[in-house]
Protein backbone atom coordinates (compact mmCIF):
# COMPACT_ATOMS: atom_id res chain seq x y z
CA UNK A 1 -4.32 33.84 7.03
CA UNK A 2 -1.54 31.65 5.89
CA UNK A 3 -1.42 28.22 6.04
CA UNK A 4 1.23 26.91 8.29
CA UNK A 5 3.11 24.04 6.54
CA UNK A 6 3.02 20.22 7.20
CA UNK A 7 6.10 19.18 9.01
CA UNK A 8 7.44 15.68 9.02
CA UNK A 9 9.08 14.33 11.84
CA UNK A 10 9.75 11.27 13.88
CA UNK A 11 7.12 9.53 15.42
CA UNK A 12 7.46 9.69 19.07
CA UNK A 13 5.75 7.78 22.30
CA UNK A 14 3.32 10.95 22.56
CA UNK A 15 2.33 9.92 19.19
CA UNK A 16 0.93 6.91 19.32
CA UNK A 17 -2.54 7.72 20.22
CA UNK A 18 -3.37 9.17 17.32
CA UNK A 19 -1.10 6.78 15.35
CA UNK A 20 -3.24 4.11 16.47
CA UNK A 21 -6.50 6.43 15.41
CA UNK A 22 -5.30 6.81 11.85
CA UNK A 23 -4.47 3.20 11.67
CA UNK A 24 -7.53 2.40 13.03
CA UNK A 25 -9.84 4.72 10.13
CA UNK A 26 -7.66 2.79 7.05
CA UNK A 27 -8.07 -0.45 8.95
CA UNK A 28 -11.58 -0.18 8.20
CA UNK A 29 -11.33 0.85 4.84
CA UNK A 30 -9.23 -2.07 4.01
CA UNK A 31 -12.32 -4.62 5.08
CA UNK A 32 -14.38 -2.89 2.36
CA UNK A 33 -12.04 -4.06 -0.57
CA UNK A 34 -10.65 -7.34 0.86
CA UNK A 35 -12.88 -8.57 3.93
CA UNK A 36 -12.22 -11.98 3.72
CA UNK A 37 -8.56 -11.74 5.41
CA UNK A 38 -9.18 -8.25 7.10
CA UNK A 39 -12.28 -9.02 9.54
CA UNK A 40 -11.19 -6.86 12.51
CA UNK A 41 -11.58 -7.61 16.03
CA UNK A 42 -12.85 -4.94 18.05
CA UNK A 43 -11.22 -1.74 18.45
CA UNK A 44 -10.63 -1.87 22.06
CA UNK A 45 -9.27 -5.52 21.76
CA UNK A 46 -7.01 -3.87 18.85
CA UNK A 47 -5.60 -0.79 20.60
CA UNK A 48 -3.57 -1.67 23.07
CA UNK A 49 -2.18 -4.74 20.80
CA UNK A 50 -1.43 -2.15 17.84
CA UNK A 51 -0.18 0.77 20.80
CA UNK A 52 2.44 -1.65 22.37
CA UNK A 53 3.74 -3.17 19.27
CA UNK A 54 4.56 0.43 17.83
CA UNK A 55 5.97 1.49 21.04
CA UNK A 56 8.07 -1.51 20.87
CA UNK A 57 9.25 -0.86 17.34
CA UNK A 58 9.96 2.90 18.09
CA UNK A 59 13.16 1.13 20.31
CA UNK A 60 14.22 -0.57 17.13
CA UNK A 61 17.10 0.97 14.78
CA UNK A 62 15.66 -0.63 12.12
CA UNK A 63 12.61 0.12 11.99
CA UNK A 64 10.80 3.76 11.36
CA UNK A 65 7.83 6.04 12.57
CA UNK A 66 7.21 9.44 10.92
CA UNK A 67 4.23 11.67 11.40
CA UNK A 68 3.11 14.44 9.66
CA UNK A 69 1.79 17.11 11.72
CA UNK A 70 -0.07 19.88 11.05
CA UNK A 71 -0.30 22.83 13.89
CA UNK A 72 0.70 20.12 16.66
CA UNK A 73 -2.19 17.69 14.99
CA UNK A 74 -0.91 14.40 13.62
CA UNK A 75 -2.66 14.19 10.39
CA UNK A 76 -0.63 11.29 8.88
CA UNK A 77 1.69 8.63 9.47
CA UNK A 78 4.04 6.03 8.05
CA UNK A 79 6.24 3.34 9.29
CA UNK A 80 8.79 0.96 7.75
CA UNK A 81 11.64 -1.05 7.99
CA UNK A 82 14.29 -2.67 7.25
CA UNK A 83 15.05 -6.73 7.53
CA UNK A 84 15.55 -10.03 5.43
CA UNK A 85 13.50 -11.08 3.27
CA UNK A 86 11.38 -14.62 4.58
CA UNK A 87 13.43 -16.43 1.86
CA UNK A 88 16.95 -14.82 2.86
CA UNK A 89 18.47 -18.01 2.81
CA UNK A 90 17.49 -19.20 -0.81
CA UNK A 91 17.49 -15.89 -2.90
CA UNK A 92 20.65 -13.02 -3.25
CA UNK A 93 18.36 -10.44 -1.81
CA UNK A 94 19.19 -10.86 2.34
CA UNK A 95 17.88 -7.35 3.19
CA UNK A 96 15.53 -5.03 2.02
CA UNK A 97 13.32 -2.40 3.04
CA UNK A 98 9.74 -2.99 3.86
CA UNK A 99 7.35 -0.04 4.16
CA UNK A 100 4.42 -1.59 6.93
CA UNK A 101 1.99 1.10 7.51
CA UNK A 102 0.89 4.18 5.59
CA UNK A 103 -2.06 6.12 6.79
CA UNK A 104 -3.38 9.66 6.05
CA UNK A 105 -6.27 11.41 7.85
CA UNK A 106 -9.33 11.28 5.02
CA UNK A 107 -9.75 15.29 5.70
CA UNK A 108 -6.47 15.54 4.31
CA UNK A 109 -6.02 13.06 1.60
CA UNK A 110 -4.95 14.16 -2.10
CA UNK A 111 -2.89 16.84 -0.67
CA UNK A 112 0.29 15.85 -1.36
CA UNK A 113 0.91 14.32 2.48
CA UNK A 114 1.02 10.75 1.49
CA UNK A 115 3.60 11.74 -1.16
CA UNK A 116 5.81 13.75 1.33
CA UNK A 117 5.39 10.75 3.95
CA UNK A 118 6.72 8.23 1.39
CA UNK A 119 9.48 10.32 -0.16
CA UNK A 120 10.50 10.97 3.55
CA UNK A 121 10.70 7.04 4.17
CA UNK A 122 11.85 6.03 0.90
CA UNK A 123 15.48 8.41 1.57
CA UNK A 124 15.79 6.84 4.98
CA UNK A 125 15.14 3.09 3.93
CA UNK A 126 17.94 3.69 1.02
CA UNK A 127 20.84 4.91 3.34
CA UNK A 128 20.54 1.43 4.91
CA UNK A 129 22.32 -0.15 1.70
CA UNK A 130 18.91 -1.94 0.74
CA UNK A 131 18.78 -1.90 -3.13
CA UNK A 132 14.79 -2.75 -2.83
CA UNK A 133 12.06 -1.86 -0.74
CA UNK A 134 8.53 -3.34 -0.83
CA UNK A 135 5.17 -3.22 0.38
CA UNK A 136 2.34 -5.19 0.76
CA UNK A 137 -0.98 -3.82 -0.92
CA UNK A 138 -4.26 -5.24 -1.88
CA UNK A 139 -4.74 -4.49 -5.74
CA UNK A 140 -8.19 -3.06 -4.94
CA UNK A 141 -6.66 -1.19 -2.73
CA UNK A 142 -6.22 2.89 -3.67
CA UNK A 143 -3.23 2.88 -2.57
CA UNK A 144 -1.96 0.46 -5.17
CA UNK A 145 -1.47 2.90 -8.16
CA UNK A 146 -0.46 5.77 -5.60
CA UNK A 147 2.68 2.89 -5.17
CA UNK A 148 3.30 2.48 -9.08
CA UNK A 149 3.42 6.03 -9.60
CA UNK A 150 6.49 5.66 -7.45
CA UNK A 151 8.01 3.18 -9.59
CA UNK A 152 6.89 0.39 -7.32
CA UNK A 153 5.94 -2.68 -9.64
CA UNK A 154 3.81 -5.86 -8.67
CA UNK A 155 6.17 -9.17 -8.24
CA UNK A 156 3.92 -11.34 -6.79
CA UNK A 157 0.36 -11.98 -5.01
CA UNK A 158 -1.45 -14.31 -2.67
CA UNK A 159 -4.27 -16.42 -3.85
CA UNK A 160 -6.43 -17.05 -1.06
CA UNK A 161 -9.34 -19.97 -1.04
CA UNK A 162 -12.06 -19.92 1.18
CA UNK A 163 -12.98 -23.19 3.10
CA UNK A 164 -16.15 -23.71 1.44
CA UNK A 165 -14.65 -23.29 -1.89
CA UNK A 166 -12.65 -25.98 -1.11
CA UNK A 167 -14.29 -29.01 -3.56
CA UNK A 168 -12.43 -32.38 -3.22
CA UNK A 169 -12.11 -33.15 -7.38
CA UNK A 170 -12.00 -37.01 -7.96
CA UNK A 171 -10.87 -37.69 -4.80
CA UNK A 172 -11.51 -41.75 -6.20
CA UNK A 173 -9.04 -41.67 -8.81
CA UNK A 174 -6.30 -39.41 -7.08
CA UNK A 175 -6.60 -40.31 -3.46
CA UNK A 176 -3.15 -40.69 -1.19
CA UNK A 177 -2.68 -43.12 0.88
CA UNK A 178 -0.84 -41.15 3.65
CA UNK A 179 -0.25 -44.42 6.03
């Protein structure tokens, strides 16, 4: 029997269900490499949060939802958009493209979907004369060299401290007085 062949499309309202399901299966993967920012809340208290925003966003010109579906199952998803950069006002680069979510059903993974997702989104993001696009990924993330063998290069990266790494070094000698 032949395979019948992944189709990409626009996400829709009717969607979002299992958009939120798929988001919900890498949200938990992300708290095994990075836990200390990604402690979820639970997924009830998440769902309708995470279902409204997207339906919110679907209204939005600028930003995007595609699904891949395969035989009326939605098997993968992506989202994006495009917007200034926080810093708009300092640096030449006013708007870019962002890509925000990227999700792919574990059955399915390594199959090329992820690729066909992000190609999809990449040729939309561009026609919006954006000369960069960028995403947010955790380096331990897998995801991370699936974005640099798209050309995708790191520019930056948060430094996090934890509260009780916090260690108040000769506090004596350097102390402000903030009067």
């Amino acid at each position: 029997m032949k395979k019948k062949p992944i189709v990409i499309r626009k996400g829709t309202k009717e969607d979002l269900e299992a958009f939120f399901e798929l988001y919900w299966i890498s949200s938990l993967e992300h708290t095994h490499y990075s836990g200390i920012l990604d402690s979820l809340k639970p997924k009830e208290k998440c769902q309708e949060y995470i279902i409204n925003r997207q339906q919110e966003l679907i209204k939005d010109p600028n930003h995007y939802f595609l699904v891949a579906e395969d035989e009326k199952n939605v098997i993968g998803i992506i989202t994006g958009h495009v917007g200034e950069r926080d810093e708009a006002q300092v640096y030449r680069i006013e708007r870019m493209g962002f890509i925000d979510e990227v999700c792919v059903h574990p059955e399915y993974r390594h199959s090329g979907i992820g690729n066909k997702l992000l190609e999809t989104l990449l040729n939309q993001l561009y026609t919006q004369d954006v000369d960069f696009i960028g995403v947010g990924v955790a380096f331990k993330n897998p995801a991370f060299h699936f974005y640099k063998s798209y050309g995708f290069t790191p520019e930056g990266m948060w430094l996090i401290q934890k509260k009780k790494s916090f260690k108040k070094k000769n506090m004596g000698k350097n102390k402000l007085d903030l009067k």
